[in-house]
Protein backbone atom coordinates (compact mmCIF):
# COMPACT_ATOMS: atom_id res chain seq x y z
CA UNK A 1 0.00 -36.40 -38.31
CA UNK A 2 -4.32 -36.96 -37.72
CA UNK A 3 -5.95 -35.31 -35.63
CA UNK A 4 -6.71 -38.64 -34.03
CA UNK A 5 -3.28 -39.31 -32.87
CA UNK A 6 -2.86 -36.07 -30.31
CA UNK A 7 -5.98 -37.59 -28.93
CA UNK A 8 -5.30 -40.39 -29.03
CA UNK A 9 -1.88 -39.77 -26.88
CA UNK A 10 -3.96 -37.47 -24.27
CA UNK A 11 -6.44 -39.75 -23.85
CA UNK A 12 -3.98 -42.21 -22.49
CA UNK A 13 -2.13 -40.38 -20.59
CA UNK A 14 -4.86 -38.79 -18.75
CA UNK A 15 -6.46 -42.44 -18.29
CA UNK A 16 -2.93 -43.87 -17.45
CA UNK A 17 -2.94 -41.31 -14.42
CA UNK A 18 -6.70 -40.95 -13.80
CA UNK A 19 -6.39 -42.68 -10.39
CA UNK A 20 -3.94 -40.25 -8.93
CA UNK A 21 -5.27 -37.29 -10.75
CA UNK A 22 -9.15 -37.80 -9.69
CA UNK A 23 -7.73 -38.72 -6.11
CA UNK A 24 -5.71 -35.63 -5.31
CA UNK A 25 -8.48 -33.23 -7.10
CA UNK A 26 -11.56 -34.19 -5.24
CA UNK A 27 -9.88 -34.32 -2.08
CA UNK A 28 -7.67 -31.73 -2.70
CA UNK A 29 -10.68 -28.71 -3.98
CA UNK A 30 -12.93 -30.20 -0.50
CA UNK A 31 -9.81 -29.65 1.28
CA UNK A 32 -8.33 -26.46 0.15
CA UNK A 33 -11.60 -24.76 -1.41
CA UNK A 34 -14.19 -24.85 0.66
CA UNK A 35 -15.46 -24.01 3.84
CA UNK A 36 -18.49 -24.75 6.23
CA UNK A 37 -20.50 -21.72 6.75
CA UNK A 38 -23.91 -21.45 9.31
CA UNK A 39 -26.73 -19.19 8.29
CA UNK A 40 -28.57 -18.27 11.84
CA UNK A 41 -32.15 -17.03 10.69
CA UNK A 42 -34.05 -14.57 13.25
CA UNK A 43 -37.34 -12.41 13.76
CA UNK A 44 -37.04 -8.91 14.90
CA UNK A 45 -37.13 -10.30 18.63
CA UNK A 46 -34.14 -12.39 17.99
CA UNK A 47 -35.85 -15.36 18.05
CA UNK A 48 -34.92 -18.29 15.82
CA UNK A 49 -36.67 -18.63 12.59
CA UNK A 50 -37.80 -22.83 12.35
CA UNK A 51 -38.30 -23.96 8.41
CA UNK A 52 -37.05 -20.40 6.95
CA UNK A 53 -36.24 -21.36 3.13
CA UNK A 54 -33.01 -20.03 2.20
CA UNK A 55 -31.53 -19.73 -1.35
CA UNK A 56 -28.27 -19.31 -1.44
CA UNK A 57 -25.85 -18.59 -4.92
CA UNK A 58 -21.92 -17.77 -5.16
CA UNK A 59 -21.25 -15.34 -6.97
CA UNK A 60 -17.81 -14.47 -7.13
CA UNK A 61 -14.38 -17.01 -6.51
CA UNK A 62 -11.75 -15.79 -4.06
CA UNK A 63 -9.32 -17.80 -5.57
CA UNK A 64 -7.23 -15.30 -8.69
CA UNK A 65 -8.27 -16.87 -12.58
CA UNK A 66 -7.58 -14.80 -14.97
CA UNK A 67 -5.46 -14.15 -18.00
CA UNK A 68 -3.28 -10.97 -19.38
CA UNK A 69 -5.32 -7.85 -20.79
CA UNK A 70 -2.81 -7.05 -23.52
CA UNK A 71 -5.19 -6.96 -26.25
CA UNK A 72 -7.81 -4.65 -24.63
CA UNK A 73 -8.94 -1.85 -27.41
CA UNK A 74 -6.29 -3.12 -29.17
CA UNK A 75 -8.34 -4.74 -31.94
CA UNK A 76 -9.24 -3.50 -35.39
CA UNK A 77 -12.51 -2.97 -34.78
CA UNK A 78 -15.37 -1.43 -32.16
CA UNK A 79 -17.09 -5.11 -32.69
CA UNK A 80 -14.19 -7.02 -32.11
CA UNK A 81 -13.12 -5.06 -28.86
CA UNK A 82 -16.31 -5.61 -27.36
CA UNK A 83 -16.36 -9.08 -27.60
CA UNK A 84 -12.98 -8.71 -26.19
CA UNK A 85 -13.91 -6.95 -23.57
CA UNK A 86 -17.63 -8.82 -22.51
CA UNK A 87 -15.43 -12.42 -22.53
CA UNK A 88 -12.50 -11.00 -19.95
CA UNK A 89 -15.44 -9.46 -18.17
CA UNK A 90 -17.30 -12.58 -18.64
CA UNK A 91 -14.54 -14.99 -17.53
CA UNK A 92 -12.37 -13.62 -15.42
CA UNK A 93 -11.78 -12.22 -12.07
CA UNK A 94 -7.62 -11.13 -12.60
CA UNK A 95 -6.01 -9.45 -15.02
CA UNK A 96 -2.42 -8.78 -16.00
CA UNK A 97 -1.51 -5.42 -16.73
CA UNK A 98 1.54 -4.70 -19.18
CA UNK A 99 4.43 -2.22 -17.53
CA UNK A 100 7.31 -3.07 -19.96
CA UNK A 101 9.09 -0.51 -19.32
CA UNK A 102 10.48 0.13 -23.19
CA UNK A 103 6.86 0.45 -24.31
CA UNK A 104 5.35 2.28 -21.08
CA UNK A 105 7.77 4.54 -21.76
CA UNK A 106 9.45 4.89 -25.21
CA UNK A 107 10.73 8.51 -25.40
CA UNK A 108 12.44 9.29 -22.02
CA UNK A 109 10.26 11.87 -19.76
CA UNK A 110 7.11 10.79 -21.24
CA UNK A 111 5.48 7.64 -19.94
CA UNK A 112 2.34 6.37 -21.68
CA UNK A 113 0.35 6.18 -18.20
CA UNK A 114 -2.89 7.50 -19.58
CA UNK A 115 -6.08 5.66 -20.94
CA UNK A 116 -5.57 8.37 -24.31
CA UNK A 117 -2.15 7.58 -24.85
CA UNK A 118 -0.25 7.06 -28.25
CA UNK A 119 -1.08 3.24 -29.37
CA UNK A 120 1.96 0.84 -28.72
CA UNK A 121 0.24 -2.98 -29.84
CA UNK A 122 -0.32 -5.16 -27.06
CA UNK A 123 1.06 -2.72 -24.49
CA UNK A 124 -2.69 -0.74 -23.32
CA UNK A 125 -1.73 2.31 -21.45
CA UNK A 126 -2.15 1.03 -17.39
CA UNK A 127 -5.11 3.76 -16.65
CA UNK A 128 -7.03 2.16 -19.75
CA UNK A 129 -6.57 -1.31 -17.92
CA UNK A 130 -7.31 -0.43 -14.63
CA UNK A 131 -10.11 1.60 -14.97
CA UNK A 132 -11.94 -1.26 -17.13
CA UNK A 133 -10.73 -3.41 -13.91
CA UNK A 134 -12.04 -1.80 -11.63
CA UNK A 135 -15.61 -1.18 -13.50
CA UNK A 136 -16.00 -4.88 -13.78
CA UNK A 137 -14.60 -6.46 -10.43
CA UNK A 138 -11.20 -7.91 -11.63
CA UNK A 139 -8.14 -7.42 -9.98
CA UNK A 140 -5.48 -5.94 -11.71
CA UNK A 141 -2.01 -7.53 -11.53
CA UNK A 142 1.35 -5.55 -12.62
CA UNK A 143 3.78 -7.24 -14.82
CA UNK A 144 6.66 -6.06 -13.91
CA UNK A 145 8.64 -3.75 -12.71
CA UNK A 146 12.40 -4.99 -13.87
CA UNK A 147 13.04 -7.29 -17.12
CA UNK A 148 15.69 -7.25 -19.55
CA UNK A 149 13.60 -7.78 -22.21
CA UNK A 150 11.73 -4.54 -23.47
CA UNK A 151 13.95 -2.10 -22.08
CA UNK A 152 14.04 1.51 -23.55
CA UNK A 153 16.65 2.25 -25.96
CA UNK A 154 17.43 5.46 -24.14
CA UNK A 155 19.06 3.88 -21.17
CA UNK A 156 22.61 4.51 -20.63
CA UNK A 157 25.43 1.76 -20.28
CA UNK A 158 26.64 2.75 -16.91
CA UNK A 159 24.63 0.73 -13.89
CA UNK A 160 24.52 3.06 -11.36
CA UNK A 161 23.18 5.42 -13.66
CA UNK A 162 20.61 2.61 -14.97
CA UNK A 163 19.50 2.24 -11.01
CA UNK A 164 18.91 5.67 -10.49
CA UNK A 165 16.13 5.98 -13.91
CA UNK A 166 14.94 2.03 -12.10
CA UNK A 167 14.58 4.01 -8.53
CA UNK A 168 12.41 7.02 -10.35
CA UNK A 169 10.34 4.52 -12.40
CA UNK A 170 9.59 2.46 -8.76
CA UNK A 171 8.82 6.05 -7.49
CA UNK A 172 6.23 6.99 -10.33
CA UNK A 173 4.83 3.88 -10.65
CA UNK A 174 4.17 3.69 -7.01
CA UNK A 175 2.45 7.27 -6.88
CA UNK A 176 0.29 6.53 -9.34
CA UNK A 177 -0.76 2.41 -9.15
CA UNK A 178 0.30 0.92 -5.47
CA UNK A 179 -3.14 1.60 -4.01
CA UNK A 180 -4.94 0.59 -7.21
CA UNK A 181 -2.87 -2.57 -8.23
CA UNK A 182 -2.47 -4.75 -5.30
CA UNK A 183 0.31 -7.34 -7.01
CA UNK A 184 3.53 -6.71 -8.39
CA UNK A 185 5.88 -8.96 -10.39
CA UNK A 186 9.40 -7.80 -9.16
CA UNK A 187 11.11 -9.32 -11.69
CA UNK A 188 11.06 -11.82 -14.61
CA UNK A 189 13.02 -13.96 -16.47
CA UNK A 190 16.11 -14.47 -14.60
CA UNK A 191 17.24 -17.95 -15.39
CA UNK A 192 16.12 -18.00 -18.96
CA UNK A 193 19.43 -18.84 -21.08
CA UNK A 194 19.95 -15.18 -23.05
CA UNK A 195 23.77 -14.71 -22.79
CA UNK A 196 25.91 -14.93 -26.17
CA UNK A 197 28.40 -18.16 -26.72
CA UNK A 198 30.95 -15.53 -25.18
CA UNK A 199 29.32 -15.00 -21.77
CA UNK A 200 31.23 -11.50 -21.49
CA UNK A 201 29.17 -10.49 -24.42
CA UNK A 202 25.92 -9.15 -23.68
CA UNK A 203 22.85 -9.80 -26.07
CA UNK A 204 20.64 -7.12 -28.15
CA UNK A 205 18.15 -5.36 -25.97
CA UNK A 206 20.07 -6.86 -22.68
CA UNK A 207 21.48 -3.89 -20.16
CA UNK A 208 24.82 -4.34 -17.72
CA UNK A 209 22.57 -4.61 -14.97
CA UNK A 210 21.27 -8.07 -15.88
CA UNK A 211 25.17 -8.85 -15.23
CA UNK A 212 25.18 -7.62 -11.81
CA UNK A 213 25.80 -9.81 -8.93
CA UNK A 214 23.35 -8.63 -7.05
CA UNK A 215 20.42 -8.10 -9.16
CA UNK A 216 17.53 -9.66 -7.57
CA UNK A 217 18.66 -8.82 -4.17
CA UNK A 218 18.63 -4.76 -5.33
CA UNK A 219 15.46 -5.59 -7.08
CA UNK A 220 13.45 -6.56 -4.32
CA UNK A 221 14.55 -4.23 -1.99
CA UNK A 222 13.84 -1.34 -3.82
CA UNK A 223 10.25 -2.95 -4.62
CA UNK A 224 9.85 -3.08 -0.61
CA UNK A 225 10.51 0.07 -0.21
CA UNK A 226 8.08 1.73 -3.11
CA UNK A 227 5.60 -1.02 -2.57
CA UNK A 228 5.42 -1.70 1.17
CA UNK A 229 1.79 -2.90 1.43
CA UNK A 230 2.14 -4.51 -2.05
CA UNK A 231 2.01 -8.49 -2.48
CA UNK A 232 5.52 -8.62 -4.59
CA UNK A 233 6.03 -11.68 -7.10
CA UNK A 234 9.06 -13.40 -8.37
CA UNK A 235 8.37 -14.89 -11.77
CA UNK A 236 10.10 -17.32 -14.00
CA UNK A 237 9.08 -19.80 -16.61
CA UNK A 238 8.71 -23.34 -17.25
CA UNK A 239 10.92 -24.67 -14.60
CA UNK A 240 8.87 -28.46 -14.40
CA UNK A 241 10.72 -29.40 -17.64
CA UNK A 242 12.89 -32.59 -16.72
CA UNK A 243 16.03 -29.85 -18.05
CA UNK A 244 15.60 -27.46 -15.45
CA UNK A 245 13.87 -29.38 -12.31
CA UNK A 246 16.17 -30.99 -9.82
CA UNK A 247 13.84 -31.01 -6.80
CA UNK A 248 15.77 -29.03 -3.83
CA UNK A 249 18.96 -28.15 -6.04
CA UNK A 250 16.72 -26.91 -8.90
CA UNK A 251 18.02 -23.23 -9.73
CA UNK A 252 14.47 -21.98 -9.42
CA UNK A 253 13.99 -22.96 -5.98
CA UNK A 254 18.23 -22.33 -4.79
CA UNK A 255 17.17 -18.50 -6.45
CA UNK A 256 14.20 -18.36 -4.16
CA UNK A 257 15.77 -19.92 -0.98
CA UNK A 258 18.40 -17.95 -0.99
CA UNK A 259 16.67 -14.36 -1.56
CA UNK A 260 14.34 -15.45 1.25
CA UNK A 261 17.26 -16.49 3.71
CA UNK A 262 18.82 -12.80 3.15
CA UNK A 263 15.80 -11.49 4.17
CA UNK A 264 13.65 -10.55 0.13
CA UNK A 265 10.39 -9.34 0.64
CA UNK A 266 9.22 -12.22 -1.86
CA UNK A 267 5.56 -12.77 -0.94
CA UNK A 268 4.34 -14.73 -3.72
CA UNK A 269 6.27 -17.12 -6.51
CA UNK A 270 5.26 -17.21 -10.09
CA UNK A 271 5.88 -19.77 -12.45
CA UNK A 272 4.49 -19.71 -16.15
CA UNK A 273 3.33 -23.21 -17.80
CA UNK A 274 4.22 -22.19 -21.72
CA UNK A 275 4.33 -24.57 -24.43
CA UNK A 276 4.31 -23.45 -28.17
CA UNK A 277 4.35 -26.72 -30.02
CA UNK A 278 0.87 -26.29 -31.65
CA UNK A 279 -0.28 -25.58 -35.33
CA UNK A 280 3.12 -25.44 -37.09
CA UNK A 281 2.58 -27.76 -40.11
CA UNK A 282 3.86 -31.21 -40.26
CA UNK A 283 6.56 -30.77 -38.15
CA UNK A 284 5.02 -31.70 -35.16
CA UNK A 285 5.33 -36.08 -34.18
CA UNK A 286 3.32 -38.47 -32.51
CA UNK A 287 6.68 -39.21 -30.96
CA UNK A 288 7.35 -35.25 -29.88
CA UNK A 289 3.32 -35.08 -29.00
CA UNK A 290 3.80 -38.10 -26.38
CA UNK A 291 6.93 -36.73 -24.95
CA UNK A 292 5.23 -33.13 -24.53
CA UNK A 293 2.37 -34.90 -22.42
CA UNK A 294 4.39 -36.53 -20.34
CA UNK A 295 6.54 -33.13 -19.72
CA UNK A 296 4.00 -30.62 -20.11
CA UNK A 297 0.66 -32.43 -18.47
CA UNK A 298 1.85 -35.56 -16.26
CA UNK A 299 0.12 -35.09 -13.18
CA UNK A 300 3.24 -37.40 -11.26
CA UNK A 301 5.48 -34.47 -12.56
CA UNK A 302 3.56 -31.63 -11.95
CA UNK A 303 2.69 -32.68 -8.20
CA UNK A 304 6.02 -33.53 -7.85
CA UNK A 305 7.25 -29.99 -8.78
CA UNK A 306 4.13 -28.46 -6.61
CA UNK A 307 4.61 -30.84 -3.54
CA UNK A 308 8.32 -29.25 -3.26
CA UNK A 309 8.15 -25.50 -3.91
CA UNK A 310 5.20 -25.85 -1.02
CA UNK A 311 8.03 -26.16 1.02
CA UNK A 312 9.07 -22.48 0.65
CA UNK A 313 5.91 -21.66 2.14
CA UNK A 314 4.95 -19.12 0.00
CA UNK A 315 1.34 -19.08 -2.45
CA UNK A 316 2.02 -19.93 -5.61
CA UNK A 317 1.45 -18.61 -9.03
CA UNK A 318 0.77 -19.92 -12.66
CA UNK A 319 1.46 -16.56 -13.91
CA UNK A 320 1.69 -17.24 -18.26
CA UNK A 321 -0.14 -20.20 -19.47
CA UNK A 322 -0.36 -21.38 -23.13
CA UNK A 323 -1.95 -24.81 -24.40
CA UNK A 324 -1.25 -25.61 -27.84
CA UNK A 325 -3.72 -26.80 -30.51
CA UNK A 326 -1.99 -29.60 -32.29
CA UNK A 327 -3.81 -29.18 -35.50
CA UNK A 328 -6.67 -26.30 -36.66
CA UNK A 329 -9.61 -28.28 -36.57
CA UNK A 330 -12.66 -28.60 -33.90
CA UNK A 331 -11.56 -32.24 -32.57
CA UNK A 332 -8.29 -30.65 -31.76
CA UNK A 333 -10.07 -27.62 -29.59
CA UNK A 334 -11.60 -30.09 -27.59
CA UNK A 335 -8.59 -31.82 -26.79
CA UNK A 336 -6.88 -28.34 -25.52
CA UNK A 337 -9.86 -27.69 -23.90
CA UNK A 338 -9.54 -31.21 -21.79
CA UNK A 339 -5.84 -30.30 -21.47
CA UNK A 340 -6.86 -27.06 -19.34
CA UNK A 341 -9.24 -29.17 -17.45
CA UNK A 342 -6.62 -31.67 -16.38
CA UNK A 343 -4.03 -28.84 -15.68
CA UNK A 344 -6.83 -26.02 -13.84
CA UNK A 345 -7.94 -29.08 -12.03
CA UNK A 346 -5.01 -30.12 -10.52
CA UNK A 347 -3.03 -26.49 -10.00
CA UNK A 348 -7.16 -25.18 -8.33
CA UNK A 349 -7.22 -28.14 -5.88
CA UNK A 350 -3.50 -27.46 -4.69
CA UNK A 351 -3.37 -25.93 -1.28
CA UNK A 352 -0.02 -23.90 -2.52
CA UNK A 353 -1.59 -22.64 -5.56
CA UNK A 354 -3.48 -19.25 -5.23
CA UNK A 355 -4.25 -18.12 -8.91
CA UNK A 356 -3.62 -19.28 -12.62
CA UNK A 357 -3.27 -16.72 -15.31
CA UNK A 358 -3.66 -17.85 -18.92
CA UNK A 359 -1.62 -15.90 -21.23
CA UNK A 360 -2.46 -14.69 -25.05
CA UNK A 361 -6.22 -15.04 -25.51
CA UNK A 362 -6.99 -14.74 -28.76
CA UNK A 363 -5.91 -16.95 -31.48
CA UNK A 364 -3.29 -15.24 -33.83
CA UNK A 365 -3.05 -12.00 -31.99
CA UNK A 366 -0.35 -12.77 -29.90
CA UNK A 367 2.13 -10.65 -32.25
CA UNK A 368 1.89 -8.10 -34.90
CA UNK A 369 4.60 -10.82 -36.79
CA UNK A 370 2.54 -14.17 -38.45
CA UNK A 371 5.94 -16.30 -37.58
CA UNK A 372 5.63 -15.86 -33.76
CA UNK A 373 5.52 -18.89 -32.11
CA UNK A 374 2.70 -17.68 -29.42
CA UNK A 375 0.75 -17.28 -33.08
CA UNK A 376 1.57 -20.27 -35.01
CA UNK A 377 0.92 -22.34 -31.92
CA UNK A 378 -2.86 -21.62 -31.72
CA UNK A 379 -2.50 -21.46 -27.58
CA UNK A 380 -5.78 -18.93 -27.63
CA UNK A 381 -8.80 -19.51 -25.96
CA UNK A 382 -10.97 -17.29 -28.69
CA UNK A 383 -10.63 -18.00 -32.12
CA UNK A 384 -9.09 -15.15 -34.59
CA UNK A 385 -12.19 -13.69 -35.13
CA UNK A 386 -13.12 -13.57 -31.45
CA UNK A 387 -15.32 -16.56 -31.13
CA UNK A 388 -15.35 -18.48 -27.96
CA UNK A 389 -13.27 -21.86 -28.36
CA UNK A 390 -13.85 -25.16 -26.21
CA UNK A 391 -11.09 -24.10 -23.96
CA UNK A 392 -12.35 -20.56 -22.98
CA UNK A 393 -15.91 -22.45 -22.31
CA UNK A 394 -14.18 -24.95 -20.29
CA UNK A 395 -12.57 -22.17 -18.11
CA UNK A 396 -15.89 -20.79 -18.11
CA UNK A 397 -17.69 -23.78 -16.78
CA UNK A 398 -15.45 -24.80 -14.24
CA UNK A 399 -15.52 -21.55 -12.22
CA UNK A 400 -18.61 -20.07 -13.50
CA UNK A 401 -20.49 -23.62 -13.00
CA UNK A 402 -18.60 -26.98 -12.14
CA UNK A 403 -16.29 -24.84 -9.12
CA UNK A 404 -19.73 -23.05 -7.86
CA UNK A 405 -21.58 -23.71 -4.90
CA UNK A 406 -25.48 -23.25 -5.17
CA UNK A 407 -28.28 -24.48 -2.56
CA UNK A 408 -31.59 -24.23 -1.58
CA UNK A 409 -31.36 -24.54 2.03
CA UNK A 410 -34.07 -24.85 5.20
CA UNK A 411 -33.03 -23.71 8.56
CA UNK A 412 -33.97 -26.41 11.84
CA UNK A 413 -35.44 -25.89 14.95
CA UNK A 414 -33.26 -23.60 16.14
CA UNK A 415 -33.13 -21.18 12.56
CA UNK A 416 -29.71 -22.76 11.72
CA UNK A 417 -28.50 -24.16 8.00
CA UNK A 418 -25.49 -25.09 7.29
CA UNK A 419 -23.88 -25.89 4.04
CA UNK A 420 -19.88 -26.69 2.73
CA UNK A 421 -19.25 -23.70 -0.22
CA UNK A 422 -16.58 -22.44 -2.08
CA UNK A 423 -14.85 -19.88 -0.79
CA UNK A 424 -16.21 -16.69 -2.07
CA UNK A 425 -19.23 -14.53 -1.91
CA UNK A 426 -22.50 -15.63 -2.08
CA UNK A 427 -26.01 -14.01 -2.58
CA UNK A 428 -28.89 -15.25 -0.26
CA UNK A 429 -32.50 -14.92 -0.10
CA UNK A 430 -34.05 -15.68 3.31
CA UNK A 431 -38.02 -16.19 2.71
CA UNK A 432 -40.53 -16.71 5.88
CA UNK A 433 -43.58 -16.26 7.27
CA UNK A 434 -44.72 -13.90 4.14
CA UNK A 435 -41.32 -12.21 4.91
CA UNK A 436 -38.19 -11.87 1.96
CA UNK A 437 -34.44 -10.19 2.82
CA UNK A 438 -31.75 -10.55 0.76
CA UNK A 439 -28.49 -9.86 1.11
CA UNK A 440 -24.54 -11.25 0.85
CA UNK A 441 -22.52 -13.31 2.36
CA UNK A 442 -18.80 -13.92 2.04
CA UNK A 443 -17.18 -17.82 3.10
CA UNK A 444 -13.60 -17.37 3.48
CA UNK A 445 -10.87 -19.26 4.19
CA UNK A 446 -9.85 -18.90 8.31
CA UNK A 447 -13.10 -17.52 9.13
CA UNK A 448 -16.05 -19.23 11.87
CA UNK A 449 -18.20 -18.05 8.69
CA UNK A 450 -21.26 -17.71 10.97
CA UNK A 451 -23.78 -15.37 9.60
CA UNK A 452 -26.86 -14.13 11.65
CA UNK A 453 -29.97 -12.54 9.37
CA UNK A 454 -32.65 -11.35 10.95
CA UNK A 455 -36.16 -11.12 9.66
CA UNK A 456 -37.69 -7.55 10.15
């Protein structure tokens, strides 16, 4: 396969649906993104301020972008974790923070909470995470609280004994994190196929309590009542795929319904966007490329699948993404960089949408095994040796420039300006008559955003 026919293939479908795309974006980010503020300029009288020049630059998004934090200190070197750590800075305004419970806590009793705890790979002890966090104005997301994957060995077979160590881990984790972590994914996984061609037979790694009837119901209500003033997330994964969507009688959105109708305390839904079909040799066709696209990144599809889980009325989340690299060579960057454009562009102008989270970020890194697919698949947005690729710069432009409001401004007769921003916060400098403030501003969504600055 060239490199010229996976471009070839995007290129057409993104020109194919350009119309629709472009349509729904523009309107959709003027719609859902930004907001009209007023800036009233004063003296120390009160009186308006006529021809005050005003500068005025965003400098933070409050819609969530972010990606998981897995790999932070994690890396061979001092150099290579600091580039690590100045990109998520850098880039990003969310993190994911790892709580698999079989790493987080490998030997019973002794939970790897603290930033100087014993190394597990890709599993950074939650203080290290949130600390780094909080020192550089992210927001620190917890994945999650109950998965069947990477549970600890040491958990007995009987479920009601099982609940009781899930009902002390809620209670710990809750001590320590709820004020610091504001999000919590409940749960994970829940419809992805994992029983055994004898459904009575349960999987390695799986526990009896994945069997249990009411799983999700238990789930949730024990994160309500350890997490009361926490946003909690139900998470699953690629559910658009023509095999698993059925608009209202997909399983995904039954799940949800019903938890919701029997009263869950499901505030936000989260739905991962994974495909793995990258760098794998010569195994990968024009033919499989094409169908892909039009699974993966047709924008009919994808506002298709949006358009109906709005209907739950709850904020939506892209919680793991991955976009492959179809072969390892710069021409092929660029097209997964122009693949997260099309996709950021059309989940950030949704009005359900409220954050995407890209997944692995570094090329290669994804697993201490070279087969992994997350590996193989070249889905970073940093090259192995920590280099920025085109797809981290194009998340990087389009919320640190393209999705940015910036404006030099002049108030009227009365010492009003107005201006149509992004939602976020914003730095001004007010300059008149010889006289200079500056100070912040914050345009948010369901505010009058009205903002009176007065001259001294």
């Amino acid at each position: 396969m060239s490199c010229m026919s996976s471009q070839k293939i995007v290129s057409e479908l993104l020109e194919k649906c350009r119309e629709v795309t472009d349509s729904r974006v523009e309107s959709g980010i003027e719609k859902n993104r930004k907001g009209d503020a007023v800036i009233k300029v004063t003296d120390s009288s009160g009186k308006p301020v006529p021809d005050a020049h005003i500068k005025i630059k965003q400098t933070s998004h409050d819609f969530k972008y972010g990606a998981n934090l897995f790999l932070l200190d994690e890396l061979p070197t001092d150099e290579e974790n600091q580039k690590y750590r100045e990109f998520f800075s850098q880039t990003f305004n969310l993190a994911t923070v790892p709580f698999y419970w079989g790493d987080l806590e490998p030997e019973q009793g002794r939970p790897r909470y603290r930033a100087d705890s014993p190394k597990v790979y890709r599993r950074p002890a939650p203080d290290l995470c949130v600390d780094f966090c909080e020192k550089n104005g992210i927001e620190p997301k917890a994945h999650c609280l109950v998965y069947d994957k990477f549970s600890p060995d040491w958990l007995p077979d009987d479920v009601k004994e099982i609940k009781k160590l899930y009902e002390k881990r809620f209670r710990e984790l809750a001590d320590r994190y709820a004020k610091r972590i504001p999000s919590w994914e409940v749960i994970n996984e829940t419809l992805q196929c994992w029983l055994n061609e004898e459904c009575n037979v349960m999987p390695d790694g799986k526990t009896p309590l994945f069997l249990e009837h009411d799983l999700l119901d238990w789930a949730f209500a024990l994160a309500k009542q350890y997490f009361p003033d926490n946003e909690l997330i139900i998470n699953d994964g690629n559910l658009f795929l023509k095999k698993q969507y059925r608009s209202f009688r997909s399983n995904y959105y039954l799940q949800i319904e019903g938890l919701l109708q029997r009263g869950a305390k499901i505030d936000k839904i989260g739905m991962q966007h994974h495909n793995f079909s990258g760098v794998h040799g010569e195994t990968i066709t024009e033919k499989e490329i094409a169908e892909q696209c039009e699974q993966f990144y047709n924008p009919y599809v994808m506002y298709l699948f949006l358009d109906l889980y709005e209907t739950l009325q709850k904020p939506l989340q892209f919680t793991e993404i991955t976009v492959p690299t179809y072969a390892d060579n710069e021409e092929e960057e660029q097209v997964q960089a122009e693949l997260i454009r099309h996709l950021y562009s059309m989940w950030f102008s949704h009005g359900a949408v409220d954050s995407i989270v890209y997944w692995n970020t570094v090329d290669q890194r994804a697993f201490e095994s070279p087969n992994w697919n997350e590996n193989l698949c070249r889905g970073g947005l940093l090259h192995k040796d920590l280099s920025v690729k085109p797809s981290g710069k194009m998340i990087q432009w389009l919320f640190g420039e393209h999705w940015r409001t910036n404006a030099a401004l002049q108030t009227d007769e009365t010492g009003k300006a107005g201006i149509r921003g992004f939602y976020g916060k914003y730095d001004i400098e007010v300059n008149a008559g010889g006289k200079r403030l500056k100070t912040e501003i914050h345009i948010q969504k369901g505010k009058d955003n009205c903002f009176s600055i007065q001259l001294m």
